[in-house]
PDB file of N, CA and C in Angstrom:
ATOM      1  N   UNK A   1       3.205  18.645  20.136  1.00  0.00           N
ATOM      2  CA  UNK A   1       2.256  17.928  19.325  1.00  0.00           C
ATOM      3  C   UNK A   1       0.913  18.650  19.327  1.00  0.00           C
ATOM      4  N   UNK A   2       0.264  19.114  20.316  1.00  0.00           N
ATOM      5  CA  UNK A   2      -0.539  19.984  20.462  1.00  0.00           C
ATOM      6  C   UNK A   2      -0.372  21.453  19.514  1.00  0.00           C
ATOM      7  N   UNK A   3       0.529  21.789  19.190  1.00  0.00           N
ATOM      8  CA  UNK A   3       0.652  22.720  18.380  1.00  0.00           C
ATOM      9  C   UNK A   3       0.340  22.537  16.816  1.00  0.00           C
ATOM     10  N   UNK A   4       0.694  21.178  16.664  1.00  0.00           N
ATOM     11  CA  UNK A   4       0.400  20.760  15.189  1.00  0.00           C
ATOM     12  C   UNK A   4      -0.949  20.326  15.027  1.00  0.00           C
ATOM     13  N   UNK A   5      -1.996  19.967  16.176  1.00  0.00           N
ATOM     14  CA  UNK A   5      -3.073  19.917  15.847  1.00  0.00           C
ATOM     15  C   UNK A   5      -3.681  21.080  15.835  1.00  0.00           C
ATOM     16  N   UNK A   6      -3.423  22.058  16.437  1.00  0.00           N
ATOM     17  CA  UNK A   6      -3.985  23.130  16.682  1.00  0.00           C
ATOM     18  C   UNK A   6      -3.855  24.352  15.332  1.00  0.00           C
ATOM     19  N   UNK A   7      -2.367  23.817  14.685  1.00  0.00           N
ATOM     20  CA  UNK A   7      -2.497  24.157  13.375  1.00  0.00           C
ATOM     21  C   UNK A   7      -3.323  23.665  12.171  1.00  0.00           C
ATOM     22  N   UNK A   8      -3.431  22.289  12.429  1.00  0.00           N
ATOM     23  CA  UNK A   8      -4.448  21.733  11.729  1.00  0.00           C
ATOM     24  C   UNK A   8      -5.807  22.079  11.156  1.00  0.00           C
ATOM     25  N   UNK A   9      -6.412  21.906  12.807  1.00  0.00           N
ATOM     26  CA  UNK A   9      -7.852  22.352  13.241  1.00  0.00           C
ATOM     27  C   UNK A   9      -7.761  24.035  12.944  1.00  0.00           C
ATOM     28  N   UNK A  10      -6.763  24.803  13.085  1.00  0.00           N
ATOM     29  CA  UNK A  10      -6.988  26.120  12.462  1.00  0.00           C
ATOM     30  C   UNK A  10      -7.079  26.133  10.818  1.00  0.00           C
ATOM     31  N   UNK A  11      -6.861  25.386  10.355  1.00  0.00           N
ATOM     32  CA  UNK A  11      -6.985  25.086   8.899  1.00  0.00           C
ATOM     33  C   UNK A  11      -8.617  25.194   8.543  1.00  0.00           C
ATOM     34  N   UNK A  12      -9.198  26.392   7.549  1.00  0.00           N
ATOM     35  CA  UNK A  12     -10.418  26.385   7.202  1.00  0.00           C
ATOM     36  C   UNK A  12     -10.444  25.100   6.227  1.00  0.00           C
ATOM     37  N   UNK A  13      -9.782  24.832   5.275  1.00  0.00           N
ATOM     38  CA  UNK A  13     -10.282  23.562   4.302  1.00  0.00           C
ATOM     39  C   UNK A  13      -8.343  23.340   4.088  1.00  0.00           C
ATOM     40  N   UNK A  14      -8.931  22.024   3.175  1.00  0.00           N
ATOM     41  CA  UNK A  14      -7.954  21.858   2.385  1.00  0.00           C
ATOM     42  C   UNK A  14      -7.584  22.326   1.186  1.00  0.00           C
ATOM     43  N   UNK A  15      -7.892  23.016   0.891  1.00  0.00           N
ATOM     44  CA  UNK A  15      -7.942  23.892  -0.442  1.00  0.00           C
ATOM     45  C   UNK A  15      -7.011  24.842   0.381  1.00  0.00           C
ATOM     46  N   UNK A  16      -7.408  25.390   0.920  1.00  0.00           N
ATOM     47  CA  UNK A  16      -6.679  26.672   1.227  1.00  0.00           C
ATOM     48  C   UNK A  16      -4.926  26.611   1.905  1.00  0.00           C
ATOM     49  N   UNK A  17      -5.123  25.301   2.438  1.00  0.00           N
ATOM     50  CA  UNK A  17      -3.636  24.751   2.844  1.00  0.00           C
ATOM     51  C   UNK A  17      -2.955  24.548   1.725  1.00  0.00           C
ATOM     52  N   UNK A  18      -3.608  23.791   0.514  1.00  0.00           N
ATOM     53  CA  UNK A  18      -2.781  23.824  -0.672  1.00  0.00           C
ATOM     54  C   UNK A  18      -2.500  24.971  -1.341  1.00  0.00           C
ATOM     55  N   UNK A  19      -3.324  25.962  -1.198  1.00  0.00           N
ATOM     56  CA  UNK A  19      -2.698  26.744  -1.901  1.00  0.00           C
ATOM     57  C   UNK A  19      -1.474  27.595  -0.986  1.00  0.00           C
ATOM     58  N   UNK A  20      -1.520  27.665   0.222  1.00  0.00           N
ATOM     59  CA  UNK A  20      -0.261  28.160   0.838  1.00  0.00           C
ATOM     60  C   UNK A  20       0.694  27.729   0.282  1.00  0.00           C
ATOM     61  N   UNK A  21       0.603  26.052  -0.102  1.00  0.00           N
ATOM     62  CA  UNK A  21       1.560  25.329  -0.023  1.00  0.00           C
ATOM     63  C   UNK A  21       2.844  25.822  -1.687  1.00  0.00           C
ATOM     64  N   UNK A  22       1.391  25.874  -2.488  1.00  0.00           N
ATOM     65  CA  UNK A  22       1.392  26.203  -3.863  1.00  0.00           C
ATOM     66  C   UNK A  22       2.258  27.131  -3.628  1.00  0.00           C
ATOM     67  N   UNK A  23       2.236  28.098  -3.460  1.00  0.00           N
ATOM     68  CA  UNK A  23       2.746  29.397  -3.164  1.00  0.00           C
ATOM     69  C   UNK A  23       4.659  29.642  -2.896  1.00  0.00           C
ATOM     70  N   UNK A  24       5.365  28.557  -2.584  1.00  0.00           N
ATOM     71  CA  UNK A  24       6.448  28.390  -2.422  1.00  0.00           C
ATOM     72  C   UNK A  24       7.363  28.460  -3.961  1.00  0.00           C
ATOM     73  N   UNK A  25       7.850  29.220  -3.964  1.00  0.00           N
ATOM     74  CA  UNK A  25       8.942  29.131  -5.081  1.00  0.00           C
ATOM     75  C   UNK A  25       9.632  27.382  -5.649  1.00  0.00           C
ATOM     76  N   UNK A  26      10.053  27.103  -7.170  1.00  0.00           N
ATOM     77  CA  UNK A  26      10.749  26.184  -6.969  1.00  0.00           C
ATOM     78  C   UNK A  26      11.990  26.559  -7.053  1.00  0.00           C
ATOM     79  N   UNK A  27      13.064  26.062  -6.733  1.00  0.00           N
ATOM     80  CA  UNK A  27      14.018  26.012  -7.034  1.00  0.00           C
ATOM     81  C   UNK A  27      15.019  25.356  -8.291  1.00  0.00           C
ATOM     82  N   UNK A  28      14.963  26.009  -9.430  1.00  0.00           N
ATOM     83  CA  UNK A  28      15.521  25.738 -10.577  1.00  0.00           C
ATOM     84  C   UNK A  28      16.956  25.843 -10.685  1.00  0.00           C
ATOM     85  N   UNK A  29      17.811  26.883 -10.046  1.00  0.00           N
ATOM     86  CA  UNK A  29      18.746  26.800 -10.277  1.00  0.00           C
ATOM     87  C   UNK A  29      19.743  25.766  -9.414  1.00  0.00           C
ATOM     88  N   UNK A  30      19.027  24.692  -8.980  1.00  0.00           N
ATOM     89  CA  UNK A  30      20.077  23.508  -8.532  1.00  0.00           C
ATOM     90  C   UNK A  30      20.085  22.325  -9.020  1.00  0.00           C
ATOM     91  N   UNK A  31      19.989  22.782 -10.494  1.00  0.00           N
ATOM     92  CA  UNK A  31      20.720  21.821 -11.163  1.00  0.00           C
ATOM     93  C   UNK A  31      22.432  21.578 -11.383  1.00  0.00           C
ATOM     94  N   UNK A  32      22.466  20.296 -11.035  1.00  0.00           N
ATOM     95  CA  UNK A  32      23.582  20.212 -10.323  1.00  0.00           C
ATOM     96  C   UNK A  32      24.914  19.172 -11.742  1.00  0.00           C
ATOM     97  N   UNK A  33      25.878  19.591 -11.571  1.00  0.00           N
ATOM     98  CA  UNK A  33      26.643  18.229 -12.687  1.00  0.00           C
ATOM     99  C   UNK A  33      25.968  17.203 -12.706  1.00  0.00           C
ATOM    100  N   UNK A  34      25.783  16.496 -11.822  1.00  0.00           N
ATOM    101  CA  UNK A  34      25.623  14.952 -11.730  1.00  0.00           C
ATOM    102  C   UNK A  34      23.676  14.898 -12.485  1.00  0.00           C
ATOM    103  N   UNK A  35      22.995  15.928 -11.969  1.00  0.00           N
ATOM    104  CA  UNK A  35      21.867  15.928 -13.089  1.00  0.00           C
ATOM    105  C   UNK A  35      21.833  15.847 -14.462  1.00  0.00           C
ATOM    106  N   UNK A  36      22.815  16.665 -14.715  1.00  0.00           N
ATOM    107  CA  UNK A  36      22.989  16.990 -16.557  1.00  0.00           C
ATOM    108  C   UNK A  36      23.680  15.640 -16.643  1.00  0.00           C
ATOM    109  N   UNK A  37      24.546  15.154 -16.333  1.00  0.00           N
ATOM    110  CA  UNK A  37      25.079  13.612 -16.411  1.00  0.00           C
ATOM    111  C   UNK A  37      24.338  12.718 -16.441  1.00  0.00           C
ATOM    112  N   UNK A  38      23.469  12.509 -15.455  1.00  0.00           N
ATOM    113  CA  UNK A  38      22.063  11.660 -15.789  1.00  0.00           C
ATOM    114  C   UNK A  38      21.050  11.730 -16.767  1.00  0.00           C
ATOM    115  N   UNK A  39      20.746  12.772 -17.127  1.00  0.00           N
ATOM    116  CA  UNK A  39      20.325  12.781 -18.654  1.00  0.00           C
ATOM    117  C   UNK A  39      20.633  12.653 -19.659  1.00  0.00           C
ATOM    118  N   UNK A  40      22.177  12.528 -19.824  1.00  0.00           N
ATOM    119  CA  UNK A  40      23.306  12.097 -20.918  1.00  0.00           C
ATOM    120  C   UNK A  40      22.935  10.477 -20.805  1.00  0.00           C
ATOM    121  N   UNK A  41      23.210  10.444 -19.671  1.00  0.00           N
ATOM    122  CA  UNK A  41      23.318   8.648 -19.570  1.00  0.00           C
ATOM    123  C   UNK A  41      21.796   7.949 -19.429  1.00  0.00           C
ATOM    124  N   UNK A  42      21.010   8.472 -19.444  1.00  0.00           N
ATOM    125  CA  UNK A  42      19.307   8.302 -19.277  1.00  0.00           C
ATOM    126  C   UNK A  42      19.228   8.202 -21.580  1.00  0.00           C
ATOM    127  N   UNK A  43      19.662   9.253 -21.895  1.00  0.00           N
ATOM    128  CA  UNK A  43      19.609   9.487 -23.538  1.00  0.00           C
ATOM    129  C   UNK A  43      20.575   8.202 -24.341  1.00  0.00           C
ATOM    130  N   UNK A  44      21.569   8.091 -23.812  1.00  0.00           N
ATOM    131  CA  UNK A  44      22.013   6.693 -24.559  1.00  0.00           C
ATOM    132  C   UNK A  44      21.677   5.377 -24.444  1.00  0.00           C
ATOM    133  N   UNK A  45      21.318   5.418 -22.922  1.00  0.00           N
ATOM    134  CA  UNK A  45      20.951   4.262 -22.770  1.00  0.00           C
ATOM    135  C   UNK A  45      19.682   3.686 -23.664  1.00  0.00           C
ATOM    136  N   UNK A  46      18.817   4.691 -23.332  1.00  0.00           N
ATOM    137  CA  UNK A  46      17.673   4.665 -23.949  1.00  0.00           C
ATOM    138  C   UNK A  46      17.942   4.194 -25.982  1.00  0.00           C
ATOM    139  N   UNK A  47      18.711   4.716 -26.317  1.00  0.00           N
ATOM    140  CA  UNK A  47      19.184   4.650 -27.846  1.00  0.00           C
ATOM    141  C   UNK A  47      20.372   3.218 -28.125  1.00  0.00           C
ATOM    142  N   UNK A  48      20.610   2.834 -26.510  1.00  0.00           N
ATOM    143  CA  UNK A  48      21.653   1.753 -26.828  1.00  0.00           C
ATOM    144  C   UNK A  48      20.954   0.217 -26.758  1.00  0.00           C
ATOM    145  N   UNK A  49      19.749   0.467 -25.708  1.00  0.00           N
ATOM    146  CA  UNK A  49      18.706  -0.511 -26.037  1.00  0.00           C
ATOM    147  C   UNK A  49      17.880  -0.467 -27.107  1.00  0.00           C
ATOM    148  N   UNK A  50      17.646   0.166 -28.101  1.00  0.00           N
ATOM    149  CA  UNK A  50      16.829   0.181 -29.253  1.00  0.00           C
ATOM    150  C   UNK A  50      17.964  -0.413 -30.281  1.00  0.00           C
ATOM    151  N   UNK A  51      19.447   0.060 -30.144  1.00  0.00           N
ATOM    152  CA  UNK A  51      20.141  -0.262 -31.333  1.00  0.00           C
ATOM    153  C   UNK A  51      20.628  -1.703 -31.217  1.00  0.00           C
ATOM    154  N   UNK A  52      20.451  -2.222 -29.707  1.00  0.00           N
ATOM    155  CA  UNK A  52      20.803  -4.095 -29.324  1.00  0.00           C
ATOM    156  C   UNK A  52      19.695  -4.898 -30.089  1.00  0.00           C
ATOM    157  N   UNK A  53      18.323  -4.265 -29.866  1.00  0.00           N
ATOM    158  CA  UNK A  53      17.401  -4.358 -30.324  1.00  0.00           C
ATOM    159  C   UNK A  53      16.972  -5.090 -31.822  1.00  0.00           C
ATOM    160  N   UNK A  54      18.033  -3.627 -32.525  1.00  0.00           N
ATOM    161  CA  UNK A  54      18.062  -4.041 -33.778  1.00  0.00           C
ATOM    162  C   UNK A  54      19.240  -4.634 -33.983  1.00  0.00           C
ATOM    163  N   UNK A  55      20.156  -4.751 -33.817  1.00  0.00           N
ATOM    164  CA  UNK A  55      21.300  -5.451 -34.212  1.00  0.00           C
ATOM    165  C   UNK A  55      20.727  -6.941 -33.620  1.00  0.00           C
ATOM    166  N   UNK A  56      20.084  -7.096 -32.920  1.00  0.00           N
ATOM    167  CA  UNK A  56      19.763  -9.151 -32.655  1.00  0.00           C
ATOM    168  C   UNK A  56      18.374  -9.187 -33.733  1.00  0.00           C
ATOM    169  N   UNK A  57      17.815  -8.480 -34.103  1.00  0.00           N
ATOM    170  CA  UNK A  57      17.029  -9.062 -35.228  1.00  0.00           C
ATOM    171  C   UNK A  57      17.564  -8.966 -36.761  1.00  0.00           C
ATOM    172  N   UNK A  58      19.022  -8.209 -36.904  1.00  0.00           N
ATOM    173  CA  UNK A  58      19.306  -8.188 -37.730  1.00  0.00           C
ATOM    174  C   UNK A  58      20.453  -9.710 -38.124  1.00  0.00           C
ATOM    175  N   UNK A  59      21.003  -9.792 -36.738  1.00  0.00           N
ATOM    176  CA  UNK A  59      21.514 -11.094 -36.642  1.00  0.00           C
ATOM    177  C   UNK A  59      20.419 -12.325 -36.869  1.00  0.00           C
ATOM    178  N   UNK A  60      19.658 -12.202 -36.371  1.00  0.00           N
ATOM    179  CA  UNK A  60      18.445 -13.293 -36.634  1.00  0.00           C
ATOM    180  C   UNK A  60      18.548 -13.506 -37.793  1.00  0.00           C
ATOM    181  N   UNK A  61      17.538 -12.719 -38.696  1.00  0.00           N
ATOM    182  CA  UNK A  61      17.367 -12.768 -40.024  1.00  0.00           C
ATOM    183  C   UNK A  61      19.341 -13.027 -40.623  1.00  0.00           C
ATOM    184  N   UNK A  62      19.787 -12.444 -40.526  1.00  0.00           N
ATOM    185  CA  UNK A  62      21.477 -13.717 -41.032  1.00  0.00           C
ATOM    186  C   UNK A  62      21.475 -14.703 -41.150  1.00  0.00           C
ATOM    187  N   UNK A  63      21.259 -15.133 -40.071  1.00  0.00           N
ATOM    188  CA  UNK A  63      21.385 -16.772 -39.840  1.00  0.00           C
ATOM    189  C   UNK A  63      20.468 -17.570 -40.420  1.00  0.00           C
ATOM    190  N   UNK A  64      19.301 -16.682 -40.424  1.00  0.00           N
ATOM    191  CA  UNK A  64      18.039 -17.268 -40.961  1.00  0.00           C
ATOM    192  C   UNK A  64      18.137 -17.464 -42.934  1.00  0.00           C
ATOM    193  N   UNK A  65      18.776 -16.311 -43.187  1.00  0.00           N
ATOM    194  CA  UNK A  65      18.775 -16.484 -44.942  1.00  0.00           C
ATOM    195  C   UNK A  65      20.164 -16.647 -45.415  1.00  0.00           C
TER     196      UNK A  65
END
């Protein structure tokens, strides 16, 4: 534990820790099946609640005229 303060307190600012931090590569290529699947199913859903949407106001107005 003493070591992690001592890394700390060696820290000139916080700026400069972030940018170490910055400095790390991301990792893009782990995109994985089950990601690309979730954006399939994130995209319909999204389009299957807009089309319930409209299909109950289109039922409304039916009943209504």
């Amino acid at each position: 534990m003493a070591e992690e303060f001592a890394a700390i307190a060696g820290a000139s600012s916080l700026i400069e820790t972030a940018e170490v931090r910055r400095d790390i590569p991301a990792r893009f290529e782990s995109v994985t099946i089950a990601d690309r699947a979730e954006r399939g199913v994130q995209f319909v859903s999204r389009w299957a609640g807009i089309l319930a949407f409209a299909g109950t106001v289109a039922a409304i107005v039916w009943l209504l005229l």
